[in-house]
N, C-alpha and C. Protein backbone atom coordinates (compact mmCIF):
# COMPACT_ATOMS: atom_id res chain seq x y z
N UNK A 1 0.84 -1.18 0.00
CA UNK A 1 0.00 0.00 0.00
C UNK A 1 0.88 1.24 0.00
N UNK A 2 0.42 2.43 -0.69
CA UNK A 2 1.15 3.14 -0.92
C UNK A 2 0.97 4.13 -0.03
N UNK A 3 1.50 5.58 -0.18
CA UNK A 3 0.96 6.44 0.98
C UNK A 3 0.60 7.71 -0.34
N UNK A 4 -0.68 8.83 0.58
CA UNK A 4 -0.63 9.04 -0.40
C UNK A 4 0.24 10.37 -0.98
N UNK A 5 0.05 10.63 -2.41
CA UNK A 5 0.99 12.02 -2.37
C UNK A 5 2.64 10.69 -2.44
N UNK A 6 2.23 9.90 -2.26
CA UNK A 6 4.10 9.01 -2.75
C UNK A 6 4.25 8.79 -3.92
N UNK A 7 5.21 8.71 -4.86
CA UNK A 7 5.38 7.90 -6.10
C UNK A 7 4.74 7.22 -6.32
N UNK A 8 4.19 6.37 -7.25
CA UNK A 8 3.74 4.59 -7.48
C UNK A 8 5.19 4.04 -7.50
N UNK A 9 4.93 2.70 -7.44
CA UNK A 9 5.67 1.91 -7.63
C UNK A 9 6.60 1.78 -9.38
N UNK A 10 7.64 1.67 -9.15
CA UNK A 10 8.30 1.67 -11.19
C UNK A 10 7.59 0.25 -11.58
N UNK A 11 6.88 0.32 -12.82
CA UNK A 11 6.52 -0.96 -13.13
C UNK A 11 7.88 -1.39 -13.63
N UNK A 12 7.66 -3.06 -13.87
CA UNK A 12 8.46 -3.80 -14.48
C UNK A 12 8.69 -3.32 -16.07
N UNK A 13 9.58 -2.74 -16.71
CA UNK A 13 10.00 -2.14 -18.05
C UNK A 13 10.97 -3.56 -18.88
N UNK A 14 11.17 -4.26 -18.04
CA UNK A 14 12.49 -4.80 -18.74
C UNK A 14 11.93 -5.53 -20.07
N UNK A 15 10.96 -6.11 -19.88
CA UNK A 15 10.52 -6.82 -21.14
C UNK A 15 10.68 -5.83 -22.36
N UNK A 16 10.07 -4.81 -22.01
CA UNK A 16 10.02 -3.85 -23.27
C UNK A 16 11.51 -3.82 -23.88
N UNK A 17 12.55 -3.41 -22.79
CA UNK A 17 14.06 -3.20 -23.22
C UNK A 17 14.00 -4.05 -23.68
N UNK A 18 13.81 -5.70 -23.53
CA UNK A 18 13.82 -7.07 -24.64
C UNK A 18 13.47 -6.69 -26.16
N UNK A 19 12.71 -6.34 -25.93
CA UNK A 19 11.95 -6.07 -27.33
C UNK A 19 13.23 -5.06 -28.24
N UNK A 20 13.17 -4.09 -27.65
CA UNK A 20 14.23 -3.20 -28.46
C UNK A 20 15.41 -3.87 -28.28
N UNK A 21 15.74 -4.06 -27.46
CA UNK A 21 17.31 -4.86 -27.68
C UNK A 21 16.77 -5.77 -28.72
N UNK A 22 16.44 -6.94 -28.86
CA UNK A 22 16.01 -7.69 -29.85
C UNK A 22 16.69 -7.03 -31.44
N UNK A 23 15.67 -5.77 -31.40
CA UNK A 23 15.29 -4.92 -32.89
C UNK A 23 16.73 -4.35 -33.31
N UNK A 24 17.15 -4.11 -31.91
CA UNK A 24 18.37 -2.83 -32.27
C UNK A 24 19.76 -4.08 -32.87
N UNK A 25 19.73 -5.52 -32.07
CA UNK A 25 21.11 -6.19 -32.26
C UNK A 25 20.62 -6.48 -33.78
N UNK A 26 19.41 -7.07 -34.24
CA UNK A 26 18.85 -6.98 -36.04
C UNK A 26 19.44 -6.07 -36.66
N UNK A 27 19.50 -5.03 -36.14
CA UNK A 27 19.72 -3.88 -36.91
C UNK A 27 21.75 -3.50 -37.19
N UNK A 28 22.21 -4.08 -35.76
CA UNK A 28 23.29 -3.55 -35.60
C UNK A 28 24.34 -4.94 -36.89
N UNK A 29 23.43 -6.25 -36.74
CA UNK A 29 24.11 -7.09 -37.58
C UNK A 29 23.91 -6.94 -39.08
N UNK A 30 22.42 -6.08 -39.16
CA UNK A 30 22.46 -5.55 -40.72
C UNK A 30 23.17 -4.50 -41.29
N UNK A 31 23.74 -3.39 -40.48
CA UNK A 31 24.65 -2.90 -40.48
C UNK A 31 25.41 -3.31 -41.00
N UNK A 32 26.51 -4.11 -39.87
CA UNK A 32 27.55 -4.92 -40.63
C UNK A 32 27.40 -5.51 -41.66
N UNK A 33 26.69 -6.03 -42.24
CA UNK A 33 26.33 -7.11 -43.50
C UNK A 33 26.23 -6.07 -44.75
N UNK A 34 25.96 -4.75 -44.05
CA UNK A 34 26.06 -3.33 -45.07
C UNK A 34 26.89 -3.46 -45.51
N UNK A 35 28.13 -3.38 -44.42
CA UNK A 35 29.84 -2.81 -44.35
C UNK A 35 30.74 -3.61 -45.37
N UNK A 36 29.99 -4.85 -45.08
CA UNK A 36 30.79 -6.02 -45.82
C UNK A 36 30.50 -6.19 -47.01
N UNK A 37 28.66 -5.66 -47.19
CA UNK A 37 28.30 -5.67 -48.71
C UNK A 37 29.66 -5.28 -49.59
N UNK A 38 29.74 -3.98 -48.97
CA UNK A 38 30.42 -2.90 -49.45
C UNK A 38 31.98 -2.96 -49.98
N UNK A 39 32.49 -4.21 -49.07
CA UNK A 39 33.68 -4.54 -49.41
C UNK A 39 33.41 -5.98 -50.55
N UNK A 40 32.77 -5.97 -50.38
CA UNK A 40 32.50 -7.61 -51.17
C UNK A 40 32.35 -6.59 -52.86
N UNK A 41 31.37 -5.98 -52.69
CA UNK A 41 31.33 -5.14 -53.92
C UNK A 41 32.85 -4.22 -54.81
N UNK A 42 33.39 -3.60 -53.54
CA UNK A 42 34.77 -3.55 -54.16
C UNK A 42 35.69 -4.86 -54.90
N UNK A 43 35.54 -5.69 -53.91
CA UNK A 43 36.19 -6.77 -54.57
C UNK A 43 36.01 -7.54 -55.95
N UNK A 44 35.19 -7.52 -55.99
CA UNK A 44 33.82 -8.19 -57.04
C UNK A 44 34.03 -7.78 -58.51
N UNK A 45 33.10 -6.46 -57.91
CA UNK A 45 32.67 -5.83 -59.09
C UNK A 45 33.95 -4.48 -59.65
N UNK A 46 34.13 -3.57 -58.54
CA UNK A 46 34.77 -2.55 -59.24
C UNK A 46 36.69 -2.89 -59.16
N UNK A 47 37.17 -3.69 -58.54
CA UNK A 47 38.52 -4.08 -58.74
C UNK A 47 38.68 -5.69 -58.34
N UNK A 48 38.17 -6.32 -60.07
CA UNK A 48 38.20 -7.63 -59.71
C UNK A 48 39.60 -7.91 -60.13
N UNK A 49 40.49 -7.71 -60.72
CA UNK A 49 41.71 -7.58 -61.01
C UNK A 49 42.98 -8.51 -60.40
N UNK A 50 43.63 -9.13 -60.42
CA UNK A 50 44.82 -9.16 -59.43
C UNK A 50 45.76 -7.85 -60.00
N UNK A 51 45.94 -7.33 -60.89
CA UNK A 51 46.46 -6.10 -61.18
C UNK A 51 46.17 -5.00 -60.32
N UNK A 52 44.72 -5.10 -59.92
CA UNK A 52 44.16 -3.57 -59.65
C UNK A 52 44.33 -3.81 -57.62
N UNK A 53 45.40 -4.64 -57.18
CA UNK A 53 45.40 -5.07 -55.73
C UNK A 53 45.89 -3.64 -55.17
N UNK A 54 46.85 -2.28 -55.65
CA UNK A 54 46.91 -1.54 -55.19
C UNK A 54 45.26 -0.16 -54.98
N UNK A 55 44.75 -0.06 -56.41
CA UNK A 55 43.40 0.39 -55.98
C UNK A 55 42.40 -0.42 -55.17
N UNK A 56 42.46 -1.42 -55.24
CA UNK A 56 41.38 -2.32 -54.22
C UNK A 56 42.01 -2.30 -52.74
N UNK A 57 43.15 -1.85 -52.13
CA UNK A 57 43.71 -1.50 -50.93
C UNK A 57 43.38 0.00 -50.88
N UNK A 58 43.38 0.92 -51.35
CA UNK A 58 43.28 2.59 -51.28
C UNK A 58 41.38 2.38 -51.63
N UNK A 59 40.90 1.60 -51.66
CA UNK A 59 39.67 1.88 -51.99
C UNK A 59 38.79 0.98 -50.61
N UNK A 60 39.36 -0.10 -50.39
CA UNK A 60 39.00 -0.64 -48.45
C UNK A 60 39.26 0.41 -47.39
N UNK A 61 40.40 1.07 -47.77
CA UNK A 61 40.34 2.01 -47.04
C UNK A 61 39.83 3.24 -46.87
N UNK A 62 39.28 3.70 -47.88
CA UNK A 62 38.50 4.72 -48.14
C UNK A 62 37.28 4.75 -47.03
N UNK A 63 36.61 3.36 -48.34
CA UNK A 63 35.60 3.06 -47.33
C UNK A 63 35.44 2.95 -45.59
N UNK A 64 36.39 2.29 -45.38
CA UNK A 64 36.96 2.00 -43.68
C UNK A 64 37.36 3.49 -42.76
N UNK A 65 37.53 4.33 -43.58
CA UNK A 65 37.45 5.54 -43.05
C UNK A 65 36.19 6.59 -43.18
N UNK A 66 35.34 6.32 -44.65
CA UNK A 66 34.32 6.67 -44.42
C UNK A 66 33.35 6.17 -43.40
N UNK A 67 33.58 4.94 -43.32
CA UNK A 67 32.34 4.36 -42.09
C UNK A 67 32.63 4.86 -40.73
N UNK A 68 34.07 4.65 -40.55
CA UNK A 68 34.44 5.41 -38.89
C UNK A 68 34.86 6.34 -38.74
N UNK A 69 35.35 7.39 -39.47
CA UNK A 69 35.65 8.80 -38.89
C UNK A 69 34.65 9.61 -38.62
N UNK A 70 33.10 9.51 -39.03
CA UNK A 70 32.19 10.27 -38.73
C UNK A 70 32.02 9.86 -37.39
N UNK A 71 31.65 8.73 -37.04
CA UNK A 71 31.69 8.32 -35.79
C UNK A 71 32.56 8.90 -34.56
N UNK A 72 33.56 9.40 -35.15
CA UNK A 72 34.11 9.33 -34.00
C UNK A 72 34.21 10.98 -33.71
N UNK A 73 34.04 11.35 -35.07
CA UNK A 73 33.77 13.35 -35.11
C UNK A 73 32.32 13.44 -34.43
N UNK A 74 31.50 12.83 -34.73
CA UNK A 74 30.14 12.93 -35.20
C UNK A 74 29.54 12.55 -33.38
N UNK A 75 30.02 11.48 -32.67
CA UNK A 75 29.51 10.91 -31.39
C UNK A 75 29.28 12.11 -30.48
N UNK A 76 30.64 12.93 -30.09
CA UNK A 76 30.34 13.99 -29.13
C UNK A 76 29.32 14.93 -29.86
N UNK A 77 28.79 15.21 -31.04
CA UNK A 77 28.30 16.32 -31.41
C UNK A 77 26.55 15.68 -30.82
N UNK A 78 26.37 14.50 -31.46
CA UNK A 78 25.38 13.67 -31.19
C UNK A 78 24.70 13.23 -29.66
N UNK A 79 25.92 13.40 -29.15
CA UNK A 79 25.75 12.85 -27.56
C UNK A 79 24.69 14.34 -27.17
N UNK A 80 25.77 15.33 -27.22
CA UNK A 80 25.07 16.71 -26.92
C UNK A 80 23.61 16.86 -27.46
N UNK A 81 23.53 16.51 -28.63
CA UNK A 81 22.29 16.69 -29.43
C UNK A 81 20.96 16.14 -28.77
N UNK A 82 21.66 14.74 -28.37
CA UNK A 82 20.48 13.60 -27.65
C UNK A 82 19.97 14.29 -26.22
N UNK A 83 21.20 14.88 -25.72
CA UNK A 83 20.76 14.97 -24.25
C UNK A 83 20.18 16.36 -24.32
N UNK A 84 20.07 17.32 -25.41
CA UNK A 84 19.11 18.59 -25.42
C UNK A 84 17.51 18.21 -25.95
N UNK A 85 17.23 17.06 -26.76
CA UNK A 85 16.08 16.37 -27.52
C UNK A 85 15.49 15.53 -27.37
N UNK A 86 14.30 15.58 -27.95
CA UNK A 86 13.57 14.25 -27.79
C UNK A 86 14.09 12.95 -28.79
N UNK A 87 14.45 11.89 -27.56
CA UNK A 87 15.45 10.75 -28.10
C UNK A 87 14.72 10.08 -29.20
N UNK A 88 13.32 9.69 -28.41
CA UNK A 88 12.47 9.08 -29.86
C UNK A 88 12.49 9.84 -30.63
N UNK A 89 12.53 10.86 -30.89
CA UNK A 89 12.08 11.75 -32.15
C UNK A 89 13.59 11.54 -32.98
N UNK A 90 14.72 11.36 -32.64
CA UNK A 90 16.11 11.41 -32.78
C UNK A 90 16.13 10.13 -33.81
N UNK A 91 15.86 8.82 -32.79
CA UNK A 91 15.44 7.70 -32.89
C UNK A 91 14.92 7.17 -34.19
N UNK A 92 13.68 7.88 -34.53
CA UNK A 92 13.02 7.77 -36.08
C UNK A 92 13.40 8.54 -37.05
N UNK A 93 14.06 9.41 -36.49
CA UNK A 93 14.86 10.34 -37.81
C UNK A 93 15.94 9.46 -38.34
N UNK A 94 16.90 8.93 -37.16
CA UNK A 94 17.89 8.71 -37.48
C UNK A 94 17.53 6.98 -38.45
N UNK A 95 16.42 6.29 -38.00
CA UNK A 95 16.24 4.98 -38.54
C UNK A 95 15.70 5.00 -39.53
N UNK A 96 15.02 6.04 -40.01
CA UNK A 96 14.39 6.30 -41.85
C UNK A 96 15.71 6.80 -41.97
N UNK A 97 16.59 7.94 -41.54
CA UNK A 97 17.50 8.14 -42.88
C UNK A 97 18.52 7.16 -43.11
N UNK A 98 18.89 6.21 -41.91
CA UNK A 98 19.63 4.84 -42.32
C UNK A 98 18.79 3.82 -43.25
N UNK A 99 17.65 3.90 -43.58
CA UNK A 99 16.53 2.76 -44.28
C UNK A 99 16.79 3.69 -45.85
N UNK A 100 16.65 4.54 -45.81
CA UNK A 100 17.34 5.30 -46.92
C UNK A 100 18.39 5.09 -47.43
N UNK A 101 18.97 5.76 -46.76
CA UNK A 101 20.83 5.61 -47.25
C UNK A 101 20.73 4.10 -47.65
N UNK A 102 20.42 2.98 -46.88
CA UNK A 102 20.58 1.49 -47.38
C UNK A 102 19.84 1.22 -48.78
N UNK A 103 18.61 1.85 -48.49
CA UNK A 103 17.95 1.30 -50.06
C UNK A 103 18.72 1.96 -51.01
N UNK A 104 19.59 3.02 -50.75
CA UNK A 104 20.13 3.73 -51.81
C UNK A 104 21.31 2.89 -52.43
N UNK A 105 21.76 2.62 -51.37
CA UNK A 105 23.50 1.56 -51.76
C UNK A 105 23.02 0.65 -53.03
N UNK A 106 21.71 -0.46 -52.27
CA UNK A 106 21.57 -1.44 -52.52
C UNK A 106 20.92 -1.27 -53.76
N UNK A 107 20.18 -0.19 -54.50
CA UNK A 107 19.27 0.06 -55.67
C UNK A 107 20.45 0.70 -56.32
N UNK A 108 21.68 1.35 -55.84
CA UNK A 108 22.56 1.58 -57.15
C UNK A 108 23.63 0.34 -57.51
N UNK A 109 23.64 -0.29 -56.27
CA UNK A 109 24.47 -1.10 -56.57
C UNK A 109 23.74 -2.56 -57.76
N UNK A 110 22.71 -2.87 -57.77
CA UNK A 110 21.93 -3.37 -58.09
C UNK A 110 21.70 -2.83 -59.61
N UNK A 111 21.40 -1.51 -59.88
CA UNK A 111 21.70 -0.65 -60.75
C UNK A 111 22.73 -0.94 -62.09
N UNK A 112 23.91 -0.77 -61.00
CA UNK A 112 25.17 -0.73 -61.87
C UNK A 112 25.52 0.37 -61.59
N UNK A 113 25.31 1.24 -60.94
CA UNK A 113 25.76 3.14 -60.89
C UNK A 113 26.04 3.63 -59.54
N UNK A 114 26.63 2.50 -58.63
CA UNK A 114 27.30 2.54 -57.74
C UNK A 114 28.56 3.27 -57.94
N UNK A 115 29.55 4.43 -58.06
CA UNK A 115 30.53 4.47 -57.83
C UNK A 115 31.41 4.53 -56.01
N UNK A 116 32.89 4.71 -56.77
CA UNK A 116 33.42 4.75 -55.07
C UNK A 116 33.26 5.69 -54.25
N UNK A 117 33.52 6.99 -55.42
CA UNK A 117 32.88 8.63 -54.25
C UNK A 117 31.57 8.45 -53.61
N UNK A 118 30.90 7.88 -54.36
CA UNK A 118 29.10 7.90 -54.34
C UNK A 118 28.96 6.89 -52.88
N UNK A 119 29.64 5.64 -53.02
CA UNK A 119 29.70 5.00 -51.95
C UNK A 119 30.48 4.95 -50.50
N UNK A 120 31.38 6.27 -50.95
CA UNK A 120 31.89 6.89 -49.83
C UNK A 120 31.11 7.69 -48.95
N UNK A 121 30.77 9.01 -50.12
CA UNK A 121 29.28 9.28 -49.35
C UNK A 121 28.62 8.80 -48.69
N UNK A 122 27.58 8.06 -49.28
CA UNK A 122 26.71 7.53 -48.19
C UNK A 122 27.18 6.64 -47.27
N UNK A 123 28.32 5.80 -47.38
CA UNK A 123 28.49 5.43 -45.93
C UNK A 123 29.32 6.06 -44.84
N UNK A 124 29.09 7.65 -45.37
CA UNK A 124 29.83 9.10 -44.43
C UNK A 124 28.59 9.38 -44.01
N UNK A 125 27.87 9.28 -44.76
CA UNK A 125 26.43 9.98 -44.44
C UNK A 125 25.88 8.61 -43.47
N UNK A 126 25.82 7.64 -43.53
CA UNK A 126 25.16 6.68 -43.07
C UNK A 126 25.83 6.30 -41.60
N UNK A 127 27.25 6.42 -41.73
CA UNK A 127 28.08 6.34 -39.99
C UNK A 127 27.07 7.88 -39.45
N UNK A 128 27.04 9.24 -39.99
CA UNK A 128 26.72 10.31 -38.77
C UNK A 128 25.33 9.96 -38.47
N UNK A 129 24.81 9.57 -39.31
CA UNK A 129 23.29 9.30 -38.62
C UNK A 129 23.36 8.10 -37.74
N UNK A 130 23.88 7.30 -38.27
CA UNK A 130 24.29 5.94 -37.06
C UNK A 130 24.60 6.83 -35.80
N UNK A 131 25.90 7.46 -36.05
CA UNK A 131 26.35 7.94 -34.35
C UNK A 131 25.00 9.06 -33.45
N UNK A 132 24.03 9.50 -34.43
CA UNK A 132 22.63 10.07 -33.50
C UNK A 132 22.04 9.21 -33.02
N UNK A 133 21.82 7.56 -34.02
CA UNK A 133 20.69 6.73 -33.36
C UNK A 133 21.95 6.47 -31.86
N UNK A 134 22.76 5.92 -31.75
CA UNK A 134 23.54 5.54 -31.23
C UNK A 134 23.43 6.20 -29.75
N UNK A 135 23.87 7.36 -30.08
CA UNK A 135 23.46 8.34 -28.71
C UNK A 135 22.29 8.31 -28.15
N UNK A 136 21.25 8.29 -29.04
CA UNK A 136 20.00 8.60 -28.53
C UNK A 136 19.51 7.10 -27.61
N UNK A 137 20.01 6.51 -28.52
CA UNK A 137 19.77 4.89 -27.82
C UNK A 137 20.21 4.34 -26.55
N UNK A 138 21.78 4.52 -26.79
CA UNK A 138 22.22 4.31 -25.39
C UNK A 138 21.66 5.71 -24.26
N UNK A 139 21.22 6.75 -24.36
CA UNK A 139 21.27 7.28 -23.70
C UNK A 139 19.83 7.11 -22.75
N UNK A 140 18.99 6.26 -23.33
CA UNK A 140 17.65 5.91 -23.40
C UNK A 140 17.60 4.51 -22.40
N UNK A 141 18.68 4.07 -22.19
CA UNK A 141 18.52 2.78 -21.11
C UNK A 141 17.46 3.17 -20.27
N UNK A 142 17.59 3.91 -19.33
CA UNK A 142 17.01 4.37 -17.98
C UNK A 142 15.72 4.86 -17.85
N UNK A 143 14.76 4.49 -19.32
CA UNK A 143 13.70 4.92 -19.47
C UNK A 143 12.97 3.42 -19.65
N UNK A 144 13.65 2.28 -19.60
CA UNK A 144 13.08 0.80 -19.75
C UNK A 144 13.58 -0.06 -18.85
N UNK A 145 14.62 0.43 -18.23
CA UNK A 145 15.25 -0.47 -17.19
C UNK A 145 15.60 0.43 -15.88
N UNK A 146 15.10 -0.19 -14.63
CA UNK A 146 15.48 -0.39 -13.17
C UNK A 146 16.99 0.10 -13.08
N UNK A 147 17.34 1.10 -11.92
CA UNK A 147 18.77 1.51 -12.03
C UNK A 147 19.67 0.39 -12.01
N UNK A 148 19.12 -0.63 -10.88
CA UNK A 148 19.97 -1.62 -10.54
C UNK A 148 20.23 -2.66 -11.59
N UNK A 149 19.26 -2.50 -12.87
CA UNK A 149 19.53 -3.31 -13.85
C UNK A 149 20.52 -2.87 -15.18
N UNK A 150 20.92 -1.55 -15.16
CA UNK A 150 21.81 -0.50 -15.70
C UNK A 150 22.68 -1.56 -16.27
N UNK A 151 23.44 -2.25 -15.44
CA UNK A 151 24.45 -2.91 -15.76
C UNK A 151 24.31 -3.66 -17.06
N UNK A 152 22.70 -4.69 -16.88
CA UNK A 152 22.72 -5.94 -17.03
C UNK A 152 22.71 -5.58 -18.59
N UNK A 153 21.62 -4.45 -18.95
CA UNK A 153 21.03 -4.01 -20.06
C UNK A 153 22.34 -3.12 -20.69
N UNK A 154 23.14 -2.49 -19.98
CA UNK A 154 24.40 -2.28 -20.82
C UNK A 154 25.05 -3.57 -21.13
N UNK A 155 25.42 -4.37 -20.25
CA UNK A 155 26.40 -5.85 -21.14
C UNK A 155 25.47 -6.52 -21.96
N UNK A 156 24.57 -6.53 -22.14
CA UNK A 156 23.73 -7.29 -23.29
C UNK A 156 23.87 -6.65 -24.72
N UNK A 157 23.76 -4.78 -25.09
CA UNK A 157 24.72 -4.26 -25.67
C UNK A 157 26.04 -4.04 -26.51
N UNK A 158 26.82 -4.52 -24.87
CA UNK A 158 27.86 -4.29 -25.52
C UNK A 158 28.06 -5.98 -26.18
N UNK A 159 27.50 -7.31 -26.01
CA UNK A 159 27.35 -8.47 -26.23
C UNK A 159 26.93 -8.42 -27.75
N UNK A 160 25.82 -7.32 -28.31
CA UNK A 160 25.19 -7.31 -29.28
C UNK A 160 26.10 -6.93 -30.73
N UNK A 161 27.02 -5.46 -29.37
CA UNK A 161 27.54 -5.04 -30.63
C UNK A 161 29.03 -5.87 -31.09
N UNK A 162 29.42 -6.98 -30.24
CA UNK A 162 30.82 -7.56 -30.32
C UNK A 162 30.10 -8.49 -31.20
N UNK A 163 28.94 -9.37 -31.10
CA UNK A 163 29.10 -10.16 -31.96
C UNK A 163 28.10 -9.81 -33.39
N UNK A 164 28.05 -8.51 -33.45
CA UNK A 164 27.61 -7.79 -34.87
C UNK A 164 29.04 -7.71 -35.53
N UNK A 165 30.13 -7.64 -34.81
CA UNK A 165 31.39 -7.07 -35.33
C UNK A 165 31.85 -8.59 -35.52
């Protein structure tokens, strides 16, 4: 029994965090399967060569820097961003313009009119919006999970994102 004028009780949230954890590790392994498209496609299609082994090295790396240097410019700007905004609202921005950017890869690549600038781009464009969902997400634990469960629901996370990688 409560008293009155007290808090209620926190309901039980964790299931829900199930649910999104669930959606988000889907998401974080389609990601990767992006990343790799991406190298598989270099390999493949635009320097199938054993000649062309010096552009197919300057061109992994391209890519490998387009995917993570936004990230790592892009996180503190994002972090700030999340903690002035509404996270869901962050949340669906940031997951249509990644559903974008992907149909885009995958319909030029599909195409034939994939180039390497073009695919640098968007996966420059596709890491900074990653690093908003990112922020907004992790910053969002404490709205589905119990303090004392902080922990549990961060190592499941960081579990998600080691074996996305």
């Amino acid at each position: 029994m409560s008293k009155p004028g007290a808090e209620p009780a926190s309901e039980n949230r964790f299931p829900a965090f199930l649910v999104l954890w669930g959606s988000q590790t889907l998401s974080l392994f389609g990601t990767m399967v992006t990343q790799f498209a991406a190298n598989v496609w270099l390999v493949r299609d635009l320097y199938p060569l054993p000649t062309q082994k010096p552009q197919l090295a300057l061109a992994l790396t391209a890519l490998g820097i387009a995917s993570t240097a936004p990230l790592i410019f892009g996180m503190p700007l994002a972090g700030a961003f999340a903690d002035r905004h509404d996270r869901q609202r962050i949340l669906v921005v940031a997951n249509s313009v990644l559903a974008v950017l992907t149909a885009m890869l995958v319909a030029l690549s599909f195409a034939h009119r994939l180039t390497l600038p073009l695919a640098a781009l968007l996966l420059v464009l596709y890491a900074f919006a990653s690093s908003f969902h990112s922020a907004a997400f992790d910053s969002s634990y404490g709205r589905f999970v119990a303090p004392d469960e902080l922990p549990r629901a961060g190592g499941m996370m960081m579990t998600s994102y080691a074996l996305a990688q």
